[in-house]
PDB file of N, CA and C in Angstrom:
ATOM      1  N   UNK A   1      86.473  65.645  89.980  1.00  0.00           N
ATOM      2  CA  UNK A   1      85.879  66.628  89.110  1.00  0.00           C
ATOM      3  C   UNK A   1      86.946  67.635  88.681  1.00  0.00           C
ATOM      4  N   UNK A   2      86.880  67.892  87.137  1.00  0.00           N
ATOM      5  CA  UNK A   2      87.818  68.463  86.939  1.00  0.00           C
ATOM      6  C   UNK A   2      87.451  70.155  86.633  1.00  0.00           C
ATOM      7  N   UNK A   3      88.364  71.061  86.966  1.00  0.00           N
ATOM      8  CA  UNK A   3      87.778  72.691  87.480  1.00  0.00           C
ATOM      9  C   UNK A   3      87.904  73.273  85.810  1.00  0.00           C
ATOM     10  N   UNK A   4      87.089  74.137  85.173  1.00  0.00           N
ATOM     11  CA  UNK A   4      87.351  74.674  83.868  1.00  0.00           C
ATOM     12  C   UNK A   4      87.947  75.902  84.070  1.00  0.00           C
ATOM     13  N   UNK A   5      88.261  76.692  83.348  1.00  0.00           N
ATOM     14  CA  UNK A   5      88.708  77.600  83.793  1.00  0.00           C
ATOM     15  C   UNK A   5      87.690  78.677  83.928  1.00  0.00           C
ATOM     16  N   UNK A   6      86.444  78.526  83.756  1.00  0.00           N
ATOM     17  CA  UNK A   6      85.401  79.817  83.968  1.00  0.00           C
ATOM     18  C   UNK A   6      85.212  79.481  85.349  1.00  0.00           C
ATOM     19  N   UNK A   7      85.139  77.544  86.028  1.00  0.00           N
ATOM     20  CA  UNK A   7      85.281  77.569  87.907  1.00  0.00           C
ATOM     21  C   UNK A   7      85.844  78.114  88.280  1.00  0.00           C
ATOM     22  N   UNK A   8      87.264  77.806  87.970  1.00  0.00           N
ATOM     23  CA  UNK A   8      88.589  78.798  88.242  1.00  0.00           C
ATOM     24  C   UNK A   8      88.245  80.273  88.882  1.00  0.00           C
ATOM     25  N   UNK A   9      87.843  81.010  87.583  1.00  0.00           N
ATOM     26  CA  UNK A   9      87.961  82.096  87.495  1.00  0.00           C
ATOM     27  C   UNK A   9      86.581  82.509  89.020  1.00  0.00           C
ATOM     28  N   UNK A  10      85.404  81.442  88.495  1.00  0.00           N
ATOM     29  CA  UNK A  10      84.876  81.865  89.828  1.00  0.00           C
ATOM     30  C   UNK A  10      84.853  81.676  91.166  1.00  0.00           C
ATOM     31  N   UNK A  11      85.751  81.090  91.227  1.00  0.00           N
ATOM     32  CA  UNK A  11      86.309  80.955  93.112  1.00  0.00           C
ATOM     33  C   UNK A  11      87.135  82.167  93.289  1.00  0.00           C
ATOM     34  N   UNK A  12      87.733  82.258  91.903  1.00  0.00           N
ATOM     35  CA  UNK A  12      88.640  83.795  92.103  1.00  0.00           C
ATOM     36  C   UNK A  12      87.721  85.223  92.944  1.00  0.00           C
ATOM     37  N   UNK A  13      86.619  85.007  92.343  1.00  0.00           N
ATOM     38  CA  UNK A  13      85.650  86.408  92.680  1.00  0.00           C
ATOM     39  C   UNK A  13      84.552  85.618  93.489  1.00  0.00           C
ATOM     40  N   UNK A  14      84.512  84.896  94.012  1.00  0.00           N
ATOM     41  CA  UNK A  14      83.263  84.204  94.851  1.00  0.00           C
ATOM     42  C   UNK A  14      81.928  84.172  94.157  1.00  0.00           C
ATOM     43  N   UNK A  15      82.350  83.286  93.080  1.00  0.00           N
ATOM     44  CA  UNK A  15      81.007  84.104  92.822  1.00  0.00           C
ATOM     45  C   UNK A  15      80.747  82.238  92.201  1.00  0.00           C
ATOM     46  N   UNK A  16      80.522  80.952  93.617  1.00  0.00           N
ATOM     47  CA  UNK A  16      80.433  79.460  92.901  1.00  0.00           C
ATOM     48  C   UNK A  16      79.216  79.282  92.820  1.00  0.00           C
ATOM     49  N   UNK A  17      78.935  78.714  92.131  1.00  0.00           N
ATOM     50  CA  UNK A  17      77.403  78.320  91.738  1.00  0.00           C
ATOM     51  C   UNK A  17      77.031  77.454  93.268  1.00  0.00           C
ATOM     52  N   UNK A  18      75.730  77.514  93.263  1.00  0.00           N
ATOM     53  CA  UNK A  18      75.113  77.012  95.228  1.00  0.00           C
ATOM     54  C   UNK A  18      74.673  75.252  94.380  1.00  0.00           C
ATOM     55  N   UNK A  19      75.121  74.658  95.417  1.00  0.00           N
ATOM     56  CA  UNK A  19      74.616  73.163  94.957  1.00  0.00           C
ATOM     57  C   UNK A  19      73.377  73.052  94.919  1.00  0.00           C
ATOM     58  N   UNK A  20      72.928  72.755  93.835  1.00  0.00           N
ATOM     59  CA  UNK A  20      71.202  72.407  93.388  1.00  0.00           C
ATOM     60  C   UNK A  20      71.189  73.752  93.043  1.00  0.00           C
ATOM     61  N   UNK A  21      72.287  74.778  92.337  1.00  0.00           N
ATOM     62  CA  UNK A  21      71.365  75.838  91.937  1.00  0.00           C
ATOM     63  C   UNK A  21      72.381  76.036  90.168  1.00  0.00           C
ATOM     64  N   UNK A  22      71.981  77.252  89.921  1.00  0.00           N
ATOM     65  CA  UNK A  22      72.614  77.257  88.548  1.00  0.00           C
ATOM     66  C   UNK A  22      73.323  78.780  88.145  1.00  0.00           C
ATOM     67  N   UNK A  23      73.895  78.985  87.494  1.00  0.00           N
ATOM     68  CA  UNK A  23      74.946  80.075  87.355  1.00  0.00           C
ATOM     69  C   UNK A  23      73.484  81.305  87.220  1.00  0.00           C
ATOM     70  N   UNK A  24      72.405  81.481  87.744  1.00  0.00           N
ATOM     71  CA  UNK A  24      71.304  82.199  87.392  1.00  0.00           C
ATOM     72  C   UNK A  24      71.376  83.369  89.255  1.00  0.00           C
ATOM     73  N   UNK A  25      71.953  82.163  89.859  1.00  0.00           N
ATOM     74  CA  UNK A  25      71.789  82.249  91.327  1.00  0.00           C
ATOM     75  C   UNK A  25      73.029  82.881  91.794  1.00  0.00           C
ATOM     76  N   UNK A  26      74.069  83.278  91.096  1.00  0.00           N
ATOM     77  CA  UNK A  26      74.950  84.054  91.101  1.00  0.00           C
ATOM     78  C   UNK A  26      75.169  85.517  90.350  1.00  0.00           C
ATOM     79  N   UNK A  27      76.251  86.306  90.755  1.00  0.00           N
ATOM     80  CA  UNK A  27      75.988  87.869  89.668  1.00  0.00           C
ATOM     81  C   UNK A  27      76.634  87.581  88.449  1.00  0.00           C
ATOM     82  N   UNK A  28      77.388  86.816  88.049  1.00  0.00           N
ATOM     83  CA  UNK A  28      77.606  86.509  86.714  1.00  0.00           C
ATOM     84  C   UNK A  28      77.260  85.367  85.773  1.00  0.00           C
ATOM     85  N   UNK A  29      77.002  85.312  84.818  1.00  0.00           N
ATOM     86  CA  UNK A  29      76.165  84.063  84.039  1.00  0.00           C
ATOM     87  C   UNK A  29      78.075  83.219  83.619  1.00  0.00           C
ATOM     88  N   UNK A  30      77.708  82.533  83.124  1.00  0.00           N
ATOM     89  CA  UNK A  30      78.972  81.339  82.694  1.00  0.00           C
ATOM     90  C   UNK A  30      79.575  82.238  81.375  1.00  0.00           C
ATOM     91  N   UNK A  31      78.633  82.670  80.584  1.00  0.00           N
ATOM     92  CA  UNK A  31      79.113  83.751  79.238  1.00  0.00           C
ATOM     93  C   UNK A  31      79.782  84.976  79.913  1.00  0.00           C
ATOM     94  N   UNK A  32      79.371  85.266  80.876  1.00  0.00           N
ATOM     95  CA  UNK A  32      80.082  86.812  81.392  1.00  0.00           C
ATOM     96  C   UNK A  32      81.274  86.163  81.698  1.00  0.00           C
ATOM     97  N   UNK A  33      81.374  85.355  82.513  1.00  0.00           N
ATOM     98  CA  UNK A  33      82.402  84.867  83.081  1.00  0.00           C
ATOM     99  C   UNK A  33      84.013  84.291  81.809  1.00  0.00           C
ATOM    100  N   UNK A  34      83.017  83.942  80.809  1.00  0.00           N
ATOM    101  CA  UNK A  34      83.752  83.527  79.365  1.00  0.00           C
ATOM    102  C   UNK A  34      84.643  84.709  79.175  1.00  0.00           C
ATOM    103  N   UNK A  35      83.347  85.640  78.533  1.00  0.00           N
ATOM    104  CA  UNK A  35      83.536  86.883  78.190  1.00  0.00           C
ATOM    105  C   UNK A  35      85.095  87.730  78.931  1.00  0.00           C
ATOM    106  N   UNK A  36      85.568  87.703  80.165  1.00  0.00           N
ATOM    107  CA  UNK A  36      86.147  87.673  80.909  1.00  0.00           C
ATOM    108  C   UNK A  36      87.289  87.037  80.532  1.00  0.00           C
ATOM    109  N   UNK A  37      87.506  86.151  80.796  1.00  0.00           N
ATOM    110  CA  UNK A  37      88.202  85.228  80.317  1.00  0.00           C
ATOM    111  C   UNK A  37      88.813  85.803  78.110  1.00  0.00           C
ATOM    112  N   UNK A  38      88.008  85.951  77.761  1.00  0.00           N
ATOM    113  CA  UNK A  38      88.462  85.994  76.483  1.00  0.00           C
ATOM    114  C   UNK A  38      88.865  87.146  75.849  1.00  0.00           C
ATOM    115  N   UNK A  39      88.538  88.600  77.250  1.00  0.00           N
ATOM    116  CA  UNK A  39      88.947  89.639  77.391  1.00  0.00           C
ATOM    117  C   UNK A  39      90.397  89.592  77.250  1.00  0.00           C
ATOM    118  N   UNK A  40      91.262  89.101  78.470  1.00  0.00           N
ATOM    119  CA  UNK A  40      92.342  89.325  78.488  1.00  0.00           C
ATOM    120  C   UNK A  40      93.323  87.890  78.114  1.00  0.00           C
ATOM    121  N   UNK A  41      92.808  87.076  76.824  1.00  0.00           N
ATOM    122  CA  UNK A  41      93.860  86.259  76.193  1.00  0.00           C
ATOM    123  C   UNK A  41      93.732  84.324  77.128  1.00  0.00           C
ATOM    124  N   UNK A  42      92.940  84.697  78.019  1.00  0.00           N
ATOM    125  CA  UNK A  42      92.615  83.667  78.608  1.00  0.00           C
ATOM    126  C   UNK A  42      93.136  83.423  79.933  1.00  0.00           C
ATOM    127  N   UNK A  43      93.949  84.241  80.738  1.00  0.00           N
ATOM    128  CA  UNK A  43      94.295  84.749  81.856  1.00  0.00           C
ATOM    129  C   UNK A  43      93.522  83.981  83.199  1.00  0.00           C
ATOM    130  N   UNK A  44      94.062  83.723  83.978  1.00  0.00           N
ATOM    131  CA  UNK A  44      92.844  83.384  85.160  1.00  0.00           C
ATOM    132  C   UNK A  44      93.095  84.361  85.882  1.00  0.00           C
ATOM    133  N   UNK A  45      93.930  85.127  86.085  1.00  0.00           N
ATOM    134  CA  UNK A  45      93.900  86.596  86.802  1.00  0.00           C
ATOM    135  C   UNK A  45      93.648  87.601  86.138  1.00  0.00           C
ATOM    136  N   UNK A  46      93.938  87.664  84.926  1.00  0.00           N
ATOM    137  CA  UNK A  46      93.480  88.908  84.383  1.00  0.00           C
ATOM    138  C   UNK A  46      91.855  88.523  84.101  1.00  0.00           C
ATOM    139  N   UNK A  47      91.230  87.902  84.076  1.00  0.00           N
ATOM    140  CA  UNK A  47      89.960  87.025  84.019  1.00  0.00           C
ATOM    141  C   UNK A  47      89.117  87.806  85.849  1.00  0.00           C
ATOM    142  N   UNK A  48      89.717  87.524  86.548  1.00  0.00           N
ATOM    143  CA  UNK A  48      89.798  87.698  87.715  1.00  0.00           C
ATOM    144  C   UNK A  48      89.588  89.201  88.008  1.00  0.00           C
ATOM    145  N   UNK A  49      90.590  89.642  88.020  1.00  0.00           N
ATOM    146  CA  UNK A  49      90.529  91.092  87.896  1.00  0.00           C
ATOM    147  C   UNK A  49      89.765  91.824  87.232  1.00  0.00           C
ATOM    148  N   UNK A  50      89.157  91.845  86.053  1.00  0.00           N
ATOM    149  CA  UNK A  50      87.602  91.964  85.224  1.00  0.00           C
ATOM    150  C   UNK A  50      86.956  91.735  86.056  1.00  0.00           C
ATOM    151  N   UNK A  51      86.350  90.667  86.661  1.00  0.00           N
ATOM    152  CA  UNK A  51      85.603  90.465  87.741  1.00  0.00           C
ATOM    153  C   UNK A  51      85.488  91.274  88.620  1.00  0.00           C
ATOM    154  N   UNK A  52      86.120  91.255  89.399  1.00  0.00           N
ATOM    155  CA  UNK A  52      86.512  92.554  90.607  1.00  0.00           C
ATOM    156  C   UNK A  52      85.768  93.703  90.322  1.00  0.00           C
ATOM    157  N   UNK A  53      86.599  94.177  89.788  1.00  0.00           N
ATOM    158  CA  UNK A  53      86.275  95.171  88.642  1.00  0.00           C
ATOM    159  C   UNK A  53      84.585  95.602  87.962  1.00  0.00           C
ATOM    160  N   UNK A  54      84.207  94.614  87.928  1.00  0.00           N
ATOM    161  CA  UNK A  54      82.465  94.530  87.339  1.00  0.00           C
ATOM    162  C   UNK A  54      82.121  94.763  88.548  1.00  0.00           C
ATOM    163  N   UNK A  55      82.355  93.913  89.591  1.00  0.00           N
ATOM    164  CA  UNK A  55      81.662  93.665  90.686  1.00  0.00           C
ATOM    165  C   UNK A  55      81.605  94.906  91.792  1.00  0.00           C
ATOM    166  N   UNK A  56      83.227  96.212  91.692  1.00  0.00           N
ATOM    167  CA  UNK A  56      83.241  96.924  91.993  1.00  0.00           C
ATOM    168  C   UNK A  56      82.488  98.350  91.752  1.00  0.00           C
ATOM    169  N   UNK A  57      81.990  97.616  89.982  1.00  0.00           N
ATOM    170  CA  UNK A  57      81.370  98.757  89.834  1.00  0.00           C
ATOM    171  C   UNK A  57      79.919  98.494  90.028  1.00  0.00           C
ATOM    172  N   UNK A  58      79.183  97.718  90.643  1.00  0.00           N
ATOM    173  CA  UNK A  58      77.619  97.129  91.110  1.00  0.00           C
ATOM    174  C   UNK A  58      77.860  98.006  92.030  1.00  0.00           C
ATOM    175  N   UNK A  59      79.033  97.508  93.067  1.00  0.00           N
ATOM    176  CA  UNK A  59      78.608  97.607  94.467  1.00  0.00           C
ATOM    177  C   UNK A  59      78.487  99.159  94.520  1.00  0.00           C
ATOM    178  N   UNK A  60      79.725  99.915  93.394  1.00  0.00           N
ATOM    179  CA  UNK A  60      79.604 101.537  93.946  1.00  0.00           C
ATOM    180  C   UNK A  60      77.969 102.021  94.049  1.00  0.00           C
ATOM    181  N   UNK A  61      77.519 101.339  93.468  1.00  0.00           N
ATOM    182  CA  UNK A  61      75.673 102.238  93.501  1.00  0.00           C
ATOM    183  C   UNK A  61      75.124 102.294  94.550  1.00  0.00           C
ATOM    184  N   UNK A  62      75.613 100.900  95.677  1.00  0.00           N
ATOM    185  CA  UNK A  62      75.537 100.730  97.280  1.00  0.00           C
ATOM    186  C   UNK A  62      75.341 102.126  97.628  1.00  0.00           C
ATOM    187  N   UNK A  63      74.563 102.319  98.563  1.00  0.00           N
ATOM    188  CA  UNK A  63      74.821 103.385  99.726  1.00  0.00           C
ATOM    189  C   UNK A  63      74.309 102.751 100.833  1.00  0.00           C
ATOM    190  N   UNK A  64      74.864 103.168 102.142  1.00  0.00           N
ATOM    191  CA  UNK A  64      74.509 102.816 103.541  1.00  0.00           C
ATOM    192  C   UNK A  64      73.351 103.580 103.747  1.00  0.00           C
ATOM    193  N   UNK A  65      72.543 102.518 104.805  1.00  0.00           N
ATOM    194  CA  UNK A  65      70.811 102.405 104.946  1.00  0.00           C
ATOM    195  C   UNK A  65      71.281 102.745 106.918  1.00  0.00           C
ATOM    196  N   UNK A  66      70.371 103.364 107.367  1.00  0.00           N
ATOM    197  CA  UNK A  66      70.112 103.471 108.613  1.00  0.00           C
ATOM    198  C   UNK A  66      68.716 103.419 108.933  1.00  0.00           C
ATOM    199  N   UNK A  67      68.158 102.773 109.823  1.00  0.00           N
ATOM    200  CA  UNK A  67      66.650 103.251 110.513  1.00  0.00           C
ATOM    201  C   UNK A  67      66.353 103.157 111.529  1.00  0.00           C
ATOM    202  N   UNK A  68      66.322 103.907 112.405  1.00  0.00           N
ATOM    203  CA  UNK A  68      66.290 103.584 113.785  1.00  0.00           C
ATOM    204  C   UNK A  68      67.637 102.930 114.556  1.00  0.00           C
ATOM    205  N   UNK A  69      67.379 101.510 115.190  1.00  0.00           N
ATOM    206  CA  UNK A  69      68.510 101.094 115.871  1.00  0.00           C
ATOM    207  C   UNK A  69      68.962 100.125 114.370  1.00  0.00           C
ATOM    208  N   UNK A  70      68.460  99.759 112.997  1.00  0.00           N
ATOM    209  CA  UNK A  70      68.999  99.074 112.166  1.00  0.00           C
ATOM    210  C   UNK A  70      70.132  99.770 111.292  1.00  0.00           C
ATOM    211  N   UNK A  71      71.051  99.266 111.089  1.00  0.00           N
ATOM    212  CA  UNK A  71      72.286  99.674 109.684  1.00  0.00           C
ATOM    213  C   UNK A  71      72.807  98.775 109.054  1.00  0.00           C
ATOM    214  N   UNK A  72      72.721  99.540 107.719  1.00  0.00           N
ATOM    215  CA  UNK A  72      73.507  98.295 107.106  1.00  0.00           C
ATOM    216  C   UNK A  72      74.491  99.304 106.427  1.00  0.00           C
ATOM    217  N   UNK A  73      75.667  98.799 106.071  1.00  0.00           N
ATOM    218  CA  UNK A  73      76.875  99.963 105.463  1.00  0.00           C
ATOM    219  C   UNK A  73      77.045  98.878 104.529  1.00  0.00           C
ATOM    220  N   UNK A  74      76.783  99.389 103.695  1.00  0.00           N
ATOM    221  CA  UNK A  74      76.592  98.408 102.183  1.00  0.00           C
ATOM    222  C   UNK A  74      77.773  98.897 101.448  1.00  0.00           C
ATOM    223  N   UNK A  75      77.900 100.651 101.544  1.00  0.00           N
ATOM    224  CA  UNK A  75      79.193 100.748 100.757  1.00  0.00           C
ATOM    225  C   UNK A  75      80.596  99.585 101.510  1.00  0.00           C
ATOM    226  N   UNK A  76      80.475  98.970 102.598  1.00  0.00           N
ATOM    227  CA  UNK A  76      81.744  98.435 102.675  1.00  0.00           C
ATOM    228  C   UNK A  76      81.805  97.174 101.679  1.00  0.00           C
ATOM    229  N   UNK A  77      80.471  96.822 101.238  1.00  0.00           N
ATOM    230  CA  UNK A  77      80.942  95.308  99.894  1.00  0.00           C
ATOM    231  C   UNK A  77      81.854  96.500  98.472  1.00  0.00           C
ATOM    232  N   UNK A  78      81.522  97.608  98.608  1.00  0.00           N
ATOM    233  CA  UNK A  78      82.681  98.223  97.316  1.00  0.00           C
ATOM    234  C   UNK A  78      83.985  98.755  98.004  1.00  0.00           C
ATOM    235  N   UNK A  79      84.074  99.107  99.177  1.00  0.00           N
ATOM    236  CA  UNK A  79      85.353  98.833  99.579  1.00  0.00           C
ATOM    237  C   UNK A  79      86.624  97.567  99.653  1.00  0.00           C
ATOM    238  N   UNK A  80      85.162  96.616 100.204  1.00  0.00           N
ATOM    239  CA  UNK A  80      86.252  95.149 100.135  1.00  0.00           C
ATOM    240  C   UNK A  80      86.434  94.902  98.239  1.00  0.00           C
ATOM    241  N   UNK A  81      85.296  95.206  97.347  1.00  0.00           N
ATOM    242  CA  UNK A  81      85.700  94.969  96.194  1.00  0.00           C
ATOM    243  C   UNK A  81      87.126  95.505  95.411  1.00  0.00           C
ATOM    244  N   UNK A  82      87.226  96.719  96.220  1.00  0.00           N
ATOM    245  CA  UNK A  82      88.570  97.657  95.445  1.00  0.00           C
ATOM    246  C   UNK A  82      89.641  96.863  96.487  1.00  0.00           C
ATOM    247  N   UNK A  83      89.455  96.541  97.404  1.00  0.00           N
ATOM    248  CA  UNK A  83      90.591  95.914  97.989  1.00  0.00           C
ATOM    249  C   UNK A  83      91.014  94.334  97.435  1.00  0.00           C
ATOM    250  N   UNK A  84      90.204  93.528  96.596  1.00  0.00           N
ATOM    251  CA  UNK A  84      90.318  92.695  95.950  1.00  0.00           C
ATOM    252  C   UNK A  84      90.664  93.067  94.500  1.00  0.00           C
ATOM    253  N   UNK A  85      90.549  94.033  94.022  1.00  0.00           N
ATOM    254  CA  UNK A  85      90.913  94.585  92.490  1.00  0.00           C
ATOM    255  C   UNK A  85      92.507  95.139  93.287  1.00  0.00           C
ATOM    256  N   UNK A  86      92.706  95.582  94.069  1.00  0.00           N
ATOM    257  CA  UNK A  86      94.377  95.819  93.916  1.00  0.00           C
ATOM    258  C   UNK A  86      94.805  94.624  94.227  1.00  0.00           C
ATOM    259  N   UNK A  87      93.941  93.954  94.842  1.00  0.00           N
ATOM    260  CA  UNK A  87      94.840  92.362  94.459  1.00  0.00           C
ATOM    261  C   UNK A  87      94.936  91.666  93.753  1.00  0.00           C
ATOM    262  N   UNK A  88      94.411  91.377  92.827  1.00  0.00           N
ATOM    263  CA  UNK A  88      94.654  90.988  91.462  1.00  0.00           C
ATOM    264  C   UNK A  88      95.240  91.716  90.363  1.00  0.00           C
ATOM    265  N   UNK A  89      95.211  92.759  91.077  1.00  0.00           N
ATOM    266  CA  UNK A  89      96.059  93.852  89.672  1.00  0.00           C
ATOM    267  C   UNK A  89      98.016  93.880  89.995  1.00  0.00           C
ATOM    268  N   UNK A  90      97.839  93.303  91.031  1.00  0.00           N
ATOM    269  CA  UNK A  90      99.577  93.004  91.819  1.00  0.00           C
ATOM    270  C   UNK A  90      99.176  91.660  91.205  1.00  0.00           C
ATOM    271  N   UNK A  91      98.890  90.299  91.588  1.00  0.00           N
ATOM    272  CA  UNK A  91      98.904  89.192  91.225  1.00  0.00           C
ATOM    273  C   UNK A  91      99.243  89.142  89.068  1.00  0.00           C
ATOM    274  N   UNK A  92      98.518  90.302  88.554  1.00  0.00           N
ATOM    275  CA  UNK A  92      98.425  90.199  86.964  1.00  0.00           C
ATOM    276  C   UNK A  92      99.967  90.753  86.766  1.00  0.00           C
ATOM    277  N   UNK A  93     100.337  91.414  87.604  1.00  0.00           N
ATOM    278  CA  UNK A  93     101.299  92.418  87.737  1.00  0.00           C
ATOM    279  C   UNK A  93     102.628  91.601  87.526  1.00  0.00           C
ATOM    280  N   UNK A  94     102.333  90.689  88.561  1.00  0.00           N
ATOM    281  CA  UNK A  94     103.384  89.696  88.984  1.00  0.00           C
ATOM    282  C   UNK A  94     103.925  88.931  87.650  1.00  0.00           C
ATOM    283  N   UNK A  95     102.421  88.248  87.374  1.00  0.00           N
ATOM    284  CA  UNK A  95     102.932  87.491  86.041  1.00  0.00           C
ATOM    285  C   UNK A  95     103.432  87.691  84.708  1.00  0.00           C
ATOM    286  N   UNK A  96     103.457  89.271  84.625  1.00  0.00           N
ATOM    287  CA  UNK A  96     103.686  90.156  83.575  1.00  0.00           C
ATOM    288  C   UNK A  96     105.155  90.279  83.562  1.00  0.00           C
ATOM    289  N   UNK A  97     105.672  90.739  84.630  1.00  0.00           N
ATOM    290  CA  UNK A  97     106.992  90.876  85.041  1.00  0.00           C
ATOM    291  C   UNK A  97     107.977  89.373  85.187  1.00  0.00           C
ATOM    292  N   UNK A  98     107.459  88.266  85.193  1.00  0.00           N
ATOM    293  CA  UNK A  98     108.207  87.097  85.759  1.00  0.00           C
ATOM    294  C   UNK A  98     109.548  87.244  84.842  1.00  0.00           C
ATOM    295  N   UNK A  99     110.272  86.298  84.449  1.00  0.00           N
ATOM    296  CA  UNK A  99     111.497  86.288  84.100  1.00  0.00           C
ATOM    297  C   UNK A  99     111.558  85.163  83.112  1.00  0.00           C
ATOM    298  N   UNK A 100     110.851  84.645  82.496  1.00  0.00           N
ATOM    299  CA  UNK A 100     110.398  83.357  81.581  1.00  0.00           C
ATOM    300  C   UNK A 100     110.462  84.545  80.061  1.00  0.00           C
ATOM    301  N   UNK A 101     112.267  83.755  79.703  1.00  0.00           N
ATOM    302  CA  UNK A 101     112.972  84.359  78.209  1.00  0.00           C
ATOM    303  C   UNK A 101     112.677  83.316  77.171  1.00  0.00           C
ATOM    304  N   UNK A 102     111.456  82.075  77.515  1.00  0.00           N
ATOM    305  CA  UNK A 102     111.939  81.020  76.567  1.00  0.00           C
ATOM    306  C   UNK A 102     111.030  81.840  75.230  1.00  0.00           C
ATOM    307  N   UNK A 103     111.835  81.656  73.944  1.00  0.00           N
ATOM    308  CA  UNK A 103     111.451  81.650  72.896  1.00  0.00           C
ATOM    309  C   UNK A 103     112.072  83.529  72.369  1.00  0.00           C
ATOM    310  N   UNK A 104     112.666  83.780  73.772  1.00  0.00           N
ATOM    311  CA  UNK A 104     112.510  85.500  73.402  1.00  0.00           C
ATOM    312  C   UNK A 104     113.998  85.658  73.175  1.00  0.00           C
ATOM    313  N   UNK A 105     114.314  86.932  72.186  1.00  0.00           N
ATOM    314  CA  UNK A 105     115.760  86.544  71.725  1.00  0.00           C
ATOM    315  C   UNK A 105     115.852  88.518  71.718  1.00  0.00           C
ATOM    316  N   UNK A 106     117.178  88.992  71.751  1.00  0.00           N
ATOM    317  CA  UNK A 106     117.252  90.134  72.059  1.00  0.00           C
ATOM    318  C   UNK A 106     118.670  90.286  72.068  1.00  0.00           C
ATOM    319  N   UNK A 107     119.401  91.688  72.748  1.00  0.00           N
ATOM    320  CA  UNK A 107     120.736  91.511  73.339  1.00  0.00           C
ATOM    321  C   UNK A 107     120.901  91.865  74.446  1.00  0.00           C
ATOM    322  N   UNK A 108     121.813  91.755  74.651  1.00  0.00           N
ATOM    323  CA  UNK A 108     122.413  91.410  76.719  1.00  0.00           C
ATOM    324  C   UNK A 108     123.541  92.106  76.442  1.00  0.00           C
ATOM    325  N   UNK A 109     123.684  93.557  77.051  1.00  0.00           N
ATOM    326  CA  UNK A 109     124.688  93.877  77.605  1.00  0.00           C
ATOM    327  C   UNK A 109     125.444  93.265  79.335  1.00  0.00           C
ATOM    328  N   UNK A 110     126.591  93.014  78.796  1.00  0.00           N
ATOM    329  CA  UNK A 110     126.953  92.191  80.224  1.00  0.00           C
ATOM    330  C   UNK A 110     127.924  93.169  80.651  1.00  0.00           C
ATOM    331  N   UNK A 111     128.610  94.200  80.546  1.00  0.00           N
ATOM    332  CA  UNK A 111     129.615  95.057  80.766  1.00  0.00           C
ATOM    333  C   UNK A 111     130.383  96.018  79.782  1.00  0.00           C
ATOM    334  N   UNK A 112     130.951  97.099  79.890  1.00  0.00           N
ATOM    335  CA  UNK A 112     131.782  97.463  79.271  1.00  0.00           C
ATOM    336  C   UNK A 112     133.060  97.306  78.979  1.00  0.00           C
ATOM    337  N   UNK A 113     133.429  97.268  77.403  1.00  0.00           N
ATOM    338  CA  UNK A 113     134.733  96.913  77.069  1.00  0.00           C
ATOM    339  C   UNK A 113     135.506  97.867  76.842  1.00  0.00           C
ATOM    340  N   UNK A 114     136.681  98.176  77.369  1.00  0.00           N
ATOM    341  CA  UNK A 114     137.475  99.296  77.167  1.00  0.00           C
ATOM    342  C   UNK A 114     139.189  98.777  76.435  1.00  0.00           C
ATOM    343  N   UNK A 115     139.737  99.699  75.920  1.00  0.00           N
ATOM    344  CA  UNK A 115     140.784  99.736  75.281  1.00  0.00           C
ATOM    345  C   UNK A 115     142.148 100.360  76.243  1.00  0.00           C
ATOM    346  N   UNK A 116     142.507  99.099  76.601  1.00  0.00           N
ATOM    347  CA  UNK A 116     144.463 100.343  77.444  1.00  0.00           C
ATOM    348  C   UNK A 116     145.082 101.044  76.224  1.00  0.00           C
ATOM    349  N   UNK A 117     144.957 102.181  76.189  1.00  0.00           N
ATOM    350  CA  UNK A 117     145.790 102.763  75.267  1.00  0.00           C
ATOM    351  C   UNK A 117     146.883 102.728  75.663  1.00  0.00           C
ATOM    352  N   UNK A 118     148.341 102.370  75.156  1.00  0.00           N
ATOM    353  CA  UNK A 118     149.869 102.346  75.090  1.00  0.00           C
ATOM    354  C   UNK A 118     150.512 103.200  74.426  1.00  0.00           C
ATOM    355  N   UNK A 119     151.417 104.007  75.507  1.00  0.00           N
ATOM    356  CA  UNK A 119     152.381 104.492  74.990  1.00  0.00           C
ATOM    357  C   UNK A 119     153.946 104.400  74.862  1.00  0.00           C
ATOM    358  N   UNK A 120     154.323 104.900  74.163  1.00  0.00           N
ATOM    359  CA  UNK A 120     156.089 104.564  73.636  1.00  0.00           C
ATOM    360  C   UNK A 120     156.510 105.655  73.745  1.00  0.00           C
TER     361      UNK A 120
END
């Protein structure tokens, strides 16, 4: 089976469709996930990072529940979310910066040239 890049993008953010179920059963539909994707030029990390990002901003509405001897600390799913958005924002980071000149043309200073002045 071959992965598209909207799978791609959703293993990136966990977010795979459940076997026998349909992109309905997850927080993003296959169009959001597009959408994403067509945001940033077609990117699977910058695709990715959108994600995060959406997902970081659900979870901020979280607040932690106590009752009695029960808790749930819900704000930690928007903690782990911002800790996955600085990781993809280093990963987008990365690929931005690489060193791939093909097609790119410019000038290159390689050193300075100096003149011995001579005297008589």
């Amino acid at each position: 089976m071959a992965f598209t890049d909207v799978d791609r993008v959703r293993l990136n953010i966990g977010e795979v469709i459940p076997a026998d179920g349909t992109a309905d059963d997850t927080m993003f539909t296959d169009a959001q996930v597009q959408s994403f994707l067509d945001g940033v030029g077609g990117s699977i990390s910058g695709a990715s990072l959108a994600g995060w990002r959406a997902k970081a901003a659900e979870y901020s509405n979280l607040v932690d529940v106590g009752e009695g001897n029960s808790q749930r600390a819900m704000s930690d799913l928007y903690k782990a979310a911002l800790d996955m958005v600085k990781y993809w924002e280093a990963q987008v980071l990365s690929e931005e910066t690489t060193d791939d000149f093909e097609g790119k043309t410019g000038r290159v200073v390689i050193g300075e040239i100096s003149r011995n002045k001579r005297y008589r």
